[in-house]
C-alpha atoms as a PDB file:
ATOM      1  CA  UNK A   1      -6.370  -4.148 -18.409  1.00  0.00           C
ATOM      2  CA  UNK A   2      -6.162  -5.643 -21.683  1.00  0.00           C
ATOM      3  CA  UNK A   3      -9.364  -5.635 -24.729  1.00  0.00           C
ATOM      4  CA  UNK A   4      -9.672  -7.763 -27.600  1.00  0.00           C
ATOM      5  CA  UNK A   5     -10.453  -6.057 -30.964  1.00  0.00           C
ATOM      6  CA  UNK A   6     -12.095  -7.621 -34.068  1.00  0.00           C
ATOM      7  CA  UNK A   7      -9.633  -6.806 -36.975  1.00  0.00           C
ATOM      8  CA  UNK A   8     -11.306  -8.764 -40.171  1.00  0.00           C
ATOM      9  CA  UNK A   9     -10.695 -12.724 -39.530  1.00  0.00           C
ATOM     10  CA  UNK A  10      -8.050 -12.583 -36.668  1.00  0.00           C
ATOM     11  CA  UNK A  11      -8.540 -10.851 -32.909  1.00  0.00           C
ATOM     12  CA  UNK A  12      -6.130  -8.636 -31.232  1.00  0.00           C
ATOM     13  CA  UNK A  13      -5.296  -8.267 -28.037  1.00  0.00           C
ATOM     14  CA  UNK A  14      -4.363  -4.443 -27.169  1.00  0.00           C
ATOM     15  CA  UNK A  15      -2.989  -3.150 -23.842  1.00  0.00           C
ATOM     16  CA  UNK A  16      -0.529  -0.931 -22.171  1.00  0.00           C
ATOM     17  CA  UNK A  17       2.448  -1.754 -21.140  1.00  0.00           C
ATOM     18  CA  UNK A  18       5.858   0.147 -19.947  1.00  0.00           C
ATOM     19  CA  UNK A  19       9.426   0.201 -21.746  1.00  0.00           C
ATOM     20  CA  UNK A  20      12.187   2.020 -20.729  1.00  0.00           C
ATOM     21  CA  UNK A  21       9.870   4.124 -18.497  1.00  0.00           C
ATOM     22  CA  UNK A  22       7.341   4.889 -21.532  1.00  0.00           C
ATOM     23  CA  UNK A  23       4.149   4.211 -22.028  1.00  0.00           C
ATOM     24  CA  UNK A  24       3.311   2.047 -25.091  1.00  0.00           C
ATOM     25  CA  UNK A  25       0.516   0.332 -26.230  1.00  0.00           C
ATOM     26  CA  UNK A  26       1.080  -3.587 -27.565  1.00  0.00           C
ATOM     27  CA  UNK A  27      -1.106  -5.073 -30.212  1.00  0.00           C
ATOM     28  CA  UNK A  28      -1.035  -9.161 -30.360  1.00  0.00           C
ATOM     29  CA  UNK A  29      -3.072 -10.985 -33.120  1.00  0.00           C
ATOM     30  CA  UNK A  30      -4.533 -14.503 -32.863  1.00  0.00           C
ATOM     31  CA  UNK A  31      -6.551 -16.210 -35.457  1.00  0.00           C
ATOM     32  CA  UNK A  32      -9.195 -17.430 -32.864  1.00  0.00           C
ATOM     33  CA  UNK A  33     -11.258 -15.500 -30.407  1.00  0.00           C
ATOM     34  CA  UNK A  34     -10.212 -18.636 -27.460  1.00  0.00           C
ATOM     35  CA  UNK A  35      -6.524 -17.911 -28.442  1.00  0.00           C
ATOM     36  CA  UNK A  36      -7.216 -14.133 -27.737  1.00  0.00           C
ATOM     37  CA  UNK A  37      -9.299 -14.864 -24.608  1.00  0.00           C
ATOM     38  CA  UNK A  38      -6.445 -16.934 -23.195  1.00  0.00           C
ATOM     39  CA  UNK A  39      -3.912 -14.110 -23.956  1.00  0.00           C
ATOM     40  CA  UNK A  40      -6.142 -10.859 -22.539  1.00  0.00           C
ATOM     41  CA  UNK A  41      -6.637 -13.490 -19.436  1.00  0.00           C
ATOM     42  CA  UNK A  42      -2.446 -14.014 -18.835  1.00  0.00           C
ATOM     43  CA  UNK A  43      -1.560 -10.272 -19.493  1.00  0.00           C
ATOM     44  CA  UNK A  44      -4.474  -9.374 -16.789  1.00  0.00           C
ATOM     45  CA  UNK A  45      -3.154 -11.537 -14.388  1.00  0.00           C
ATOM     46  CA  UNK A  46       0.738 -10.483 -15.159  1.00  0.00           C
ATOM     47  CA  UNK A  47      -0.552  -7.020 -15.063  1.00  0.00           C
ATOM     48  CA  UNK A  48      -2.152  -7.947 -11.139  1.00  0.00           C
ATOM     49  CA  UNK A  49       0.768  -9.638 -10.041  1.00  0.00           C
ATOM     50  CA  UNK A  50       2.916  -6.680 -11.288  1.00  0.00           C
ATOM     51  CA  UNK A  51       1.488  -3.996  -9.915  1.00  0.00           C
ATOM     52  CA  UNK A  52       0.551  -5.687  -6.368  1.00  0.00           C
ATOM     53  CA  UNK A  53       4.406  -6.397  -6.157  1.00  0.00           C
ATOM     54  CA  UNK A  54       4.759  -3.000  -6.865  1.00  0.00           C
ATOM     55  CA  UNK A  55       2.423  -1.312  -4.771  1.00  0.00           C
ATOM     56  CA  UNK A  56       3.795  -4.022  -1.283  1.00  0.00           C
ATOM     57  CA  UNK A  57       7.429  -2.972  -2.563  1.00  0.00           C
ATOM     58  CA  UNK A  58       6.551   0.821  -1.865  1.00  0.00           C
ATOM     59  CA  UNK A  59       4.955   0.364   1.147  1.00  0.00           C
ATOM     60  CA  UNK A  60       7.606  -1.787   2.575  1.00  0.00           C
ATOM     61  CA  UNK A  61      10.235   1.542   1.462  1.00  0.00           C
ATOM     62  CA  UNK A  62       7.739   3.579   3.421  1.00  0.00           C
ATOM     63  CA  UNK A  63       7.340   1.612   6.583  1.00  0.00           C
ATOM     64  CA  UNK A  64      11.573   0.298   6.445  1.00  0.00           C
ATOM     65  CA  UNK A  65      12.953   1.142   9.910  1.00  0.00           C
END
């Protein structure tokens, strides 16, 4: 899940994301709110896509004959 933050004139896009196993938290500034919509929108859908991969991959290890 990804928010959008006022910061003065520009709009940031903040979410979580993993790195070398870690849990860090990205900050990405646009100078419109449409540019920062259309970012929060493709890291959402990354983030979906991501995790249902991950989430059929286990399963399949689970269920693997």
């Amino acid at each position: 899940m990804a928010s959008i933050v006022q910061r003065g004139g520009s709009y940031s896009v903040v979410y979580y994301t993993k790195e070398n196993g870690i849990r860090k938290q990205k900050w990405e500034s646009f100078r419109t709110e449409k540019d920062a919509l259309h970012r929060k929108y493709m890291v959402e859908q990354y983030q979906e896509m991501f995790y249902a991969y991950s989430r059929l991959t286990r399963a399949a290890e689970q269920h693997s004959f």
